[in-house]
N, C-alpha and C. Protein backbone atom coordinates (compact mmCIF):
# COMPACT_ATOMS: atom_id res chain seq x y z
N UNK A 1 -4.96 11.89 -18.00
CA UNK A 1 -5.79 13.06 -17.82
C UNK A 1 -6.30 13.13 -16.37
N UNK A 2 -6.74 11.98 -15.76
CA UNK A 2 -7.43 12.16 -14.59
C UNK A 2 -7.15 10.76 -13.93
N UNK A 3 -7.10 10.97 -12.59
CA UNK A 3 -7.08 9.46 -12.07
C UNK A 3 -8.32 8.90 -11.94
N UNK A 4 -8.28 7.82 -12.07
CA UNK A 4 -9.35 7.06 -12.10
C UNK A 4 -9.89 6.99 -10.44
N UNK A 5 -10.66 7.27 -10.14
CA UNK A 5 -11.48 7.03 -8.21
C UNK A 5 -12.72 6.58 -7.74
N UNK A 6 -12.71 4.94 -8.95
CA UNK A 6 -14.05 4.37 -8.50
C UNK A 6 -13.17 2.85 -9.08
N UNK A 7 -13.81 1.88 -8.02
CA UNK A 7 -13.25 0.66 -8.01
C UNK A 7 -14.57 0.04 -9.47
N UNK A 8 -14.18 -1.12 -10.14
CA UNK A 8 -14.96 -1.43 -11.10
C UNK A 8 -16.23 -1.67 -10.53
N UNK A 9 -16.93 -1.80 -9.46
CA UNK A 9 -18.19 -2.44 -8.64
C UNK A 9 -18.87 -1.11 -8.61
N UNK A 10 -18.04 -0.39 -8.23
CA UNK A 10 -18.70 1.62 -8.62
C UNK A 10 -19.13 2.03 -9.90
N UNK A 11 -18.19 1.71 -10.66
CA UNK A 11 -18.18 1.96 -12.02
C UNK A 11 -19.73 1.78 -12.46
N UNK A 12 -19.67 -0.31 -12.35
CA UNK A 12 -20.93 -0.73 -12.69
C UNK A 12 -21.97 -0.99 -12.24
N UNK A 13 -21.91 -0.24 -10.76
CA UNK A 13 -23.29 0.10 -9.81
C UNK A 13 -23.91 1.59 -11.04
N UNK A 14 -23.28 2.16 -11.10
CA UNK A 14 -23.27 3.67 -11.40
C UNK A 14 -24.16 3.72 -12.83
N UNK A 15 -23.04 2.70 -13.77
CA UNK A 15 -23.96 2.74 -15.36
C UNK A 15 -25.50 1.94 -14.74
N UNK A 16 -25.33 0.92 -14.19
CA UNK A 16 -26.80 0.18 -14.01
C UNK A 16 -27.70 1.68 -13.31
N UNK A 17 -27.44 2.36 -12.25
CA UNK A 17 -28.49 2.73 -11.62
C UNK A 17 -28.46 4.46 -12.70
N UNK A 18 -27.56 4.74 -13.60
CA UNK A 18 -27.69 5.83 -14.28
C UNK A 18 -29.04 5.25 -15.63
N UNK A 19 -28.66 3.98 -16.00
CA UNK A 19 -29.68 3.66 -16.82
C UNK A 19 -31.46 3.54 -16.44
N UNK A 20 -31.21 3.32 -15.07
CA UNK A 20 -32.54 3.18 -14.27
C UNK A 20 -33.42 4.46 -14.83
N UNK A 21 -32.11 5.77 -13.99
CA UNK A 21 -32.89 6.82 -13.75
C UNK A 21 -32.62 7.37 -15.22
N UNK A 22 -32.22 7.03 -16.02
CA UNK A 22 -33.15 7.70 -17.55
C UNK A 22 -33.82 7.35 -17.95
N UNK A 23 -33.79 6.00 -17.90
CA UNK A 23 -35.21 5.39 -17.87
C UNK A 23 -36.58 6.48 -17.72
N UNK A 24 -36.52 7.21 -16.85
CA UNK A 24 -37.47 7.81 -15.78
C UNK A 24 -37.76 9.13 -16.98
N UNK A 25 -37.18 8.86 -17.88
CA UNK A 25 -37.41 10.47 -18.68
C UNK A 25 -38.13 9.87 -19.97
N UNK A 26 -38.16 8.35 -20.14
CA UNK A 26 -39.19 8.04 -21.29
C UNK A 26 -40.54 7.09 -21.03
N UNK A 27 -40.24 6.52 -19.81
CA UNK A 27 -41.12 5.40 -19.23
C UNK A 27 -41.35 6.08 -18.14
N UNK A 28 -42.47 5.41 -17.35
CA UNK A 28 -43.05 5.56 -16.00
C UNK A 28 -43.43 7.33 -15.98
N UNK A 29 -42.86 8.06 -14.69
CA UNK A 29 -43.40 9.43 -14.76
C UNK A 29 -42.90 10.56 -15.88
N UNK A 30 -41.89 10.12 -16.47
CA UNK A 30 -41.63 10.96 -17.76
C UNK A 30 -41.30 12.25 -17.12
N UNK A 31 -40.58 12.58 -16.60
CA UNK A 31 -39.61 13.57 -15.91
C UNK A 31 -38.41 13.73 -16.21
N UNK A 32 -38.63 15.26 -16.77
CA UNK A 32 -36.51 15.53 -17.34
C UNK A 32 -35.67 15.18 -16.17
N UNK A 33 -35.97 15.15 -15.03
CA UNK A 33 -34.58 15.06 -13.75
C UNK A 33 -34.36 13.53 -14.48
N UNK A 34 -34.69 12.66 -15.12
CA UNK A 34 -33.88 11.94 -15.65
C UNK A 34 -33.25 11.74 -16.20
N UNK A 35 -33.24 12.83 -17.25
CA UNK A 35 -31.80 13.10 -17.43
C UNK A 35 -30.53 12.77 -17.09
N UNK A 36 -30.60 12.91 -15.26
CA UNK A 36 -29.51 13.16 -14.94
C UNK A 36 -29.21 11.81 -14.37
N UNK A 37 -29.69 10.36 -14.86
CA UNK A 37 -29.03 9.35 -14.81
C UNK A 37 -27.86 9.17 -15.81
N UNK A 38 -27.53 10.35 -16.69
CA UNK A 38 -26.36 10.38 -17.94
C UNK A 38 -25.07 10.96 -17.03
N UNK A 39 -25.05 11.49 -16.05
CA UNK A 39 -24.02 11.89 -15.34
C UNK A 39 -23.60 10.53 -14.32
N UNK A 40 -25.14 9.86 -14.05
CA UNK A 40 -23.91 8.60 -13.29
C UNK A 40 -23.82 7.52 -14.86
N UNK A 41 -24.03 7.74 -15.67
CA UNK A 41 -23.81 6.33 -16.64
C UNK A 41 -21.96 7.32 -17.19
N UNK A 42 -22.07 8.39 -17.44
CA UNK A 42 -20.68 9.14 -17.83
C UNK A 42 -19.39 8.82 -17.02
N UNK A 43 -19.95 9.11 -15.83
CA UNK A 43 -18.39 9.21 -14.87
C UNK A 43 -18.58 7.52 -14.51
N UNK A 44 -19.60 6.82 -14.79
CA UNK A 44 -19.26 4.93 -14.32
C UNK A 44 -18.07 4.77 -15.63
N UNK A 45 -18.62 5.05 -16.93
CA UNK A 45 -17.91 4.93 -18.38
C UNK A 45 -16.20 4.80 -18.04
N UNK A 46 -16.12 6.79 -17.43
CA UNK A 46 -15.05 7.11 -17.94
C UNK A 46 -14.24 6.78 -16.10
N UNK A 47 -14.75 6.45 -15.49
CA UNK A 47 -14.25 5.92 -13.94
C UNK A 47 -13.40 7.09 -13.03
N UNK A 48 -14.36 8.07 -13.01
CA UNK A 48 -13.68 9.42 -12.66
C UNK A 48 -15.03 10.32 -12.25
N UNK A 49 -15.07 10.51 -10.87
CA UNK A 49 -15.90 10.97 -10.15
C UNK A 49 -15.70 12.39 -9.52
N UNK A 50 -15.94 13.57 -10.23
CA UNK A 50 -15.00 14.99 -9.70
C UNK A 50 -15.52 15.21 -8.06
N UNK A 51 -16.77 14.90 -7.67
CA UNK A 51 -17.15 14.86 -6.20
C UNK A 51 -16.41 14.03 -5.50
N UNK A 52 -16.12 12.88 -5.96
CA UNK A 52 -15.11 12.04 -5.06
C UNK A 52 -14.02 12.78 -4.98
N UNK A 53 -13.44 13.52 -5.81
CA UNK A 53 -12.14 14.16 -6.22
C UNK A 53 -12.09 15.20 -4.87
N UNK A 54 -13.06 16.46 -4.85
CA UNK A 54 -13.70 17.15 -4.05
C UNK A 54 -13.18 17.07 -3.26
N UNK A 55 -13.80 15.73 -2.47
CA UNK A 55 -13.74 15.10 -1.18
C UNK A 55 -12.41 14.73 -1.04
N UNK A 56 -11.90 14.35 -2.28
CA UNK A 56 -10.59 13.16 -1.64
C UNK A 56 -11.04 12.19 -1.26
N UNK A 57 -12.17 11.21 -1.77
CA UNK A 57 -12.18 10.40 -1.81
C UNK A 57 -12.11 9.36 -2.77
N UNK A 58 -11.83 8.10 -2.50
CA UNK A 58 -11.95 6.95 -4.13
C UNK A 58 -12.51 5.64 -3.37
N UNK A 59 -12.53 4.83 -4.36
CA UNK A 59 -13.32 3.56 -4.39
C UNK A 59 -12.14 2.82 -4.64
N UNK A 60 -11.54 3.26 -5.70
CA UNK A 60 -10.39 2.58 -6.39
C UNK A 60 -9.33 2.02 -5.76
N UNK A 61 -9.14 0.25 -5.73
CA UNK A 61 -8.33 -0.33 -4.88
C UNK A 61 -6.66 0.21 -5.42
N UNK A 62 -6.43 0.33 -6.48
CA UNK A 62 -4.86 0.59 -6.98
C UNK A 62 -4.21 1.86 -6.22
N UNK A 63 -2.97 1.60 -6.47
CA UNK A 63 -2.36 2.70 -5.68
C UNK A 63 -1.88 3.79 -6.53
N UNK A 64 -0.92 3.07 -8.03
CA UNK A 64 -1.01 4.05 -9.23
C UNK A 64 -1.59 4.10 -10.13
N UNK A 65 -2.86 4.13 -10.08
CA UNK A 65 -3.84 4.43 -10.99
C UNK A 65 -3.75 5.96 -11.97
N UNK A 66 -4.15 5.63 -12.89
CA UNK A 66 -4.06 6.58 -14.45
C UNK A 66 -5.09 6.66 -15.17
């Protein structure tokens, strides 16, 4: 479906700091923009970044990645 364009260290920077910031929507200031730590815990999951895409850029060391 999509190439993958985050090396695994992206991936699992991404779920850790997506969990942070939802965090932020039940603890501490309790703010919906935390929410939007589910968009970096999603694309760490599924290892497919459409802004990297955008750009043309990747993380991802492989050359044929799937």
């Amino acid at each position: 479906m999509f190439k993958l364009n985050e090396s695994l260290i992206d991936r699992a920077l991404r779920v850790i700091l997506g969990a942070a910031v939802l965090s932020f929507a039940f603890v501490g200031p309790q703010t919906p923009l935390g929410y939007l730590g589910l968009i970096l815990i999603v694309t760490g999951i599924i290892g497919w970044c459409p802004i990297y895409m955008a750009l043309g850029l990747s993380t991802s060391h492989k050359k044929n990645n799937e």
